[in-house]
N, C-alpha and C. Protein backbone atom coordinates (compact mmCIF):
# COMPACT_ATOMS: atom_id res chain seq x y z
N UNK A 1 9.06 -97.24 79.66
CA UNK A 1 8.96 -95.79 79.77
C UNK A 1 10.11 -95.14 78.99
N UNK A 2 9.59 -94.01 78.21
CA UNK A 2 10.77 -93.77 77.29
C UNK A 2 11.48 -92.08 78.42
N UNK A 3 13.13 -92.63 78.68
CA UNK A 3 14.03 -91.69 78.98
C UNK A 3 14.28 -90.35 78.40
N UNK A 4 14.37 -90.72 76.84
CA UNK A 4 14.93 -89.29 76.10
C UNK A 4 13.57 -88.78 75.36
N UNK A 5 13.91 -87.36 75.37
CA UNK A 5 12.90 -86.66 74.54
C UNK A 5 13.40 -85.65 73.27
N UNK A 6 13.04 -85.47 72.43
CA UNK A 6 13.06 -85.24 71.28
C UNK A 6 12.16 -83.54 70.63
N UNK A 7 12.32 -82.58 70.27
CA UNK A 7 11.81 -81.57 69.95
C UNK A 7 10.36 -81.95 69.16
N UNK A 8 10.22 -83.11 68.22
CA UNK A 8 8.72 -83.65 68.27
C UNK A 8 8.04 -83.87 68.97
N UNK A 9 8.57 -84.59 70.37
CA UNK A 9 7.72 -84.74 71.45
C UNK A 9 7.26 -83.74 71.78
N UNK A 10 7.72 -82.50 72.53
CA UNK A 10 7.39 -81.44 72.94
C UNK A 10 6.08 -80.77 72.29
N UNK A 11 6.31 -80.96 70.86
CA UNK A 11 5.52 -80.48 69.52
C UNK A 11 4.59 -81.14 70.00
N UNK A 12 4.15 -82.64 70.48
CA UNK A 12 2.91 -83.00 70.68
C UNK A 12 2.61 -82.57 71.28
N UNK A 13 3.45 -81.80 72.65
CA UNK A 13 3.02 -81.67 74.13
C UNK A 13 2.27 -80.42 73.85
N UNK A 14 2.41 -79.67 72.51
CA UNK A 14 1.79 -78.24 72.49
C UNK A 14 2.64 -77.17 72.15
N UNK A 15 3.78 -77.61 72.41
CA UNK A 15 4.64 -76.33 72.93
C UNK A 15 5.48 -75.67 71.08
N UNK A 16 5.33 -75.04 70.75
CA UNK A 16 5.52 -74.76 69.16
C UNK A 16 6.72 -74.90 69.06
N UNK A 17 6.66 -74.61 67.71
CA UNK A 17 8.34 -75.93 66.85
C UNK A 17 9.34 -74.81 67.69
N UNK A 18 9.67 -73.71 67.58
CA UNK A 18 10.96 -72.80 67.91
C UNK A 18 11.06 -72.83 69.48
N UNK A 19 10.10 -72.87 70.02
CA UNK A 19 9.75 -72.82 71.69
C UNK A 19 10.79 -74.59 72.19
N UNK A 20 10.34 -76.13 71.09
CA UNK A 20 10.77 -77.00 71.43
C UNK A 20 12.30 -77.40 71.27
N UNK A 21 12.63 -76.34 70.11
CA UNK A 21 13.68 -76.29 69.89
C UNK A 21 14.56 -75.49 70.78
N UNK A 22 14.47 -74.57 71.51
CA UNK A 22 14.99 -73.61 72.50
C UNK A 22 15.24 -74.77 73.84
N UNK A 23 14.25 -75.54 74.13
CA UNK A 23 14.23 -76.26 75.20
C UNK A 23 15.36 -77.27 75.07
N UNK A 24 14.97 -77.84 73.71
CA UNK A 24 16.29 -79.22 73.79
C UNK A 24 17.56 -78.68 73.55
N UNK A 25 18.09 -77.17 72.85
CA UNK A 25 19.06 -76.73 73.18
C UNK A 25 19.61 -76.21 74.53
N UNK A 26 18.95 -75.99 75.30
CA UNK A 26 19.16 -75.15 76.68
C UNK A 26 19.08 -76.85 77.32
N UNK A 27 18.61 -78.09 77.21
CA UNK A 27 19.04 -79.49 78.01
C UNK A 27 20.37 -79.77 77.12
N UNK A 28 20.29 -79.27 76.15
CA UNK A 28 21.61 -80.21 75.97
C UNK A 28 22.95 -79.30 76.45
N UNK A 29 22.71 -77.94 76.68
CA UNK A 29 23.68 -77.32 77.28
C UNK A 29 23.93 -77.72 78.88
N UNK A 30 22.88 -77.76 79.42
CA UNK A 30 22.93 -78.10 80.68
C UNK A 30 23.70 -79.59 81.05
N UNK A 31 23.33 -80.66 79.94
CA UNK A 31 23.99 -81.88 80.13
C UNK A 31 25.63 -81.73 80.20
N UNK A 32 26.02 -81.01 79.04
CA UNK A 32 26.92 -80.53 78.69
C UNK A 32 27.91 -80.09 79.86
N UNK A 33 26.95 -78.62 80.58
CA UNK A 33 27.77 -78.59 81.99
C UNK A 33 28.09 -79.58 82.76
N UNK A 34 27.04 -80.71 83.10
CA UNK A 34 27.09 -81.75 83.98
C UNK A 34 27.78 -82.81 84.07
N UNK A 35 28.69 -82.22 82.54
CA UNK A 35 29.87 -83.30 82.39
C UNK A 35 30.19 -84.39 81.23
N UNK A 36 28.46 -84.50 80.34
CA UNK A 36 28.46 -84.91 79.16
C UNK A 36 28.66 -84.28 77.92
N UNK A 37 30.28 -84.16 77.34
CA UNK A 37 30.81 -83.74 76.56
C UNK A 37 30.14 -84.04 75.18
N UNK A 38 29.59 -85.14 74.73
CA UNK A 38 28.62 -85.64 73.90
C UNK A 38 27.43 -84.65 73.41
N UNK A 39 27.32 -84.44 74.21
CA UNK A 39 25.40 -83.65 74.00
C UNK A 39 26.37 -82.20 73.28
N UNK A 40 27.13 -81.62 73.31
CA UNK A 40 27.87 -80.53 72.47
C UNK A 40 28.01 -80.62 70.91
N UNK A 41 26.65 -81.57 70.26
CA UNK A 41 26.63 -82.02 68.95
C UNK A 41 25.57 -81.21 68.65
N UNK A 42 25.50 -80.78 67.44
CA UNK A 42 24.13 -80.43 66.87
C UNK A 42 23.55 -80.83 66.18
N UNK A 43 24.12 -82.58 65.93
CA UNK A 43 23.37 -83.44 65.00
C UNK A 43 21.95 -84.19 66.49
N UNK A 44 22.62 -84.06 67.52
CA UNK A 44 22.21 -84.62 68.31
C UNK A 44 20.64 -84.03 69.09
N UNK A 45 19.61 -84.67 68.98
CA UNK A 45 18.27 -84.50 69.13
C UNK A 45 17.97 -84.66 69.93
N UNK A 46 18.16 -85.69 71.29
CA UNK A 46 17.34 -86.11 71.81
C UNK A 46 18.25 -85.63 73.27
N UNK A 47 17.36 -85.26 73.93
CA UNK A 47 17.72 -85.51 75.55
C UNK A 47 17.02 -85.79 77.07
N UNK A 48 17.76 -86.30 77.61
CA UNK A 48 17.02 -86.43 78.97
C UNK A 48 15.86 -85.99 79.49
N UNK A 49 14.81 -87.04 79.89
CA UNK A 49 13.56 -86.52 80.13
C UNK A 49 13.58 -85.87 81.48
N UNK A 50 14.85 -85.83 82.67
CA UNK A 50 14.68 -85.64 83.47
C UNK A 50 15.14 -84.49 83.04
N UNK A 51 15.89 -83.52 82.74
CA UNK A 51 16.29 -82.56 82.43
C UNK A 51 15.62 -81.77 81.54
N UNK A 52 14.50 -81.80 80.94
CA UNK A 52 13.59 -81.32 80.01
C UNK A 52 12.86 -81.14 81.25
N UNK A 53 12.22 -81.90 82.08
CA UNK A 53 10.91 -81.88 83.21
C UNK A 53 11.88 -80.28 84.11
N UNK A 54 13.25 -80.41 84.01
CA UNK A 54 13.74 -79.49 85.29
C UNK A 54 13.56 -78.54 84.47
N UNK A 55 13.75 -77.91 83.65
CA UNK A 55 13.58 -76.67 82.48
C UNK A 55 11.76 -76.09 82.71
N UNK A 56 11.27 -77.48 82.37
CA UNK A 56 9.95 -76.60 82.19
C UNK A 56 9.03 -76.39 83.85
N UNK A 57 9.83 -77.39 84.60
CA UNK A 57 9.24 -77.35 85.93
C UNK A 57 7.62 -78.38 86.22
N UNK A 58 7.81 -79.08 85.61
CA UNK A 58 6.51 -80.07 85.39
C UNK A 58 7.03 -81.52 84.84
N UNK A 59 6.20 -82.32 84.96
CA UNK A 59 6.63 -83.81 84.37
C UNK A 59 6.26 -84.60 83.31
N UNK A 60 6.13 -84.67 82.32
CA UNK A 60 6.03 -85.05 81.37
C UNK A 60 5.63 -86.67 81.31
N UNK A 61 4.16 -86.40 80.63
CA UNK A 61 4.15 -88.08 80.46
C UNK A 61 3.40 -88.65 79.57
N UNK A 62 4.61 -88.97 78.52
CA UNK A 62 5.17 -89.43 77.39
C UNK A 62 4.56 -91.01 76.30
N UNK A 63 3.92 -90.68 75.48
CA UNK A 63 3.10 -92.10 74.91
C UNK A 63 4.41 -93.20 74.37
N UNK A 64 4.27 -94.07 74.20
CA UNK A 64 5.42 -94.70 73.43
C UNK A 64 4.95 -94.87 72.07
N UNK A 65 5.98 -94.42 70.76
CA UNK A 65 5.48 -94.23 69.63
C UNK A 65 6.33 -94.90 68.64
N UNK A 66 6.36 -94.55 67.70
CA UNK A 66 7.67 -95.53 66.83
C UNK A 66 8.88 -94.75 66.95
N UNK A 67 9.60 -93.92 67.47
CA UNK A 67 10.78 -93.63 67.03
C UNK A 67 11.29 -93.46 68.62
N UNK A 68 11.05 -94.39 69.39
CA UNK A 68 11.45 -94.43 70.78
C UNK A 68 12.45 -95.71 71.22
């Protein structure tokens, strides 16, 4: 089962490119609060699937693809 999610993923999920991009910025801020100084990169793409599911309020479930 893949952990991190990625602004492509989302893109599959439907949700349009600027909408997926808003999301993985607003998880990686949140990680950020929670103590992971790391996620304060903007090279950095990918984040927590549990923290993406708390944003949108639903659960996500995720194919495994090549860049996982």
């Amino acid at each position: 089962m893949k952990e991190l999610i990625t602004k492509e993923d989302l893109i599959q999920f439907g949700y349009p490119k600027y909408t997926s991009i808003r999301i993985i910025r607003q998880a990686k801020q949140i990680m950020v609060q929670k103590g992971y100084p790391f996620y304060n990169n903007k090279r950095l793409g990918r984040v927590p699937k549990m923290t993406v599911e708390s944003i949108l309020g639903c659960e996500l479930e995720l194919e495994e693809d090549s860049h996982g």
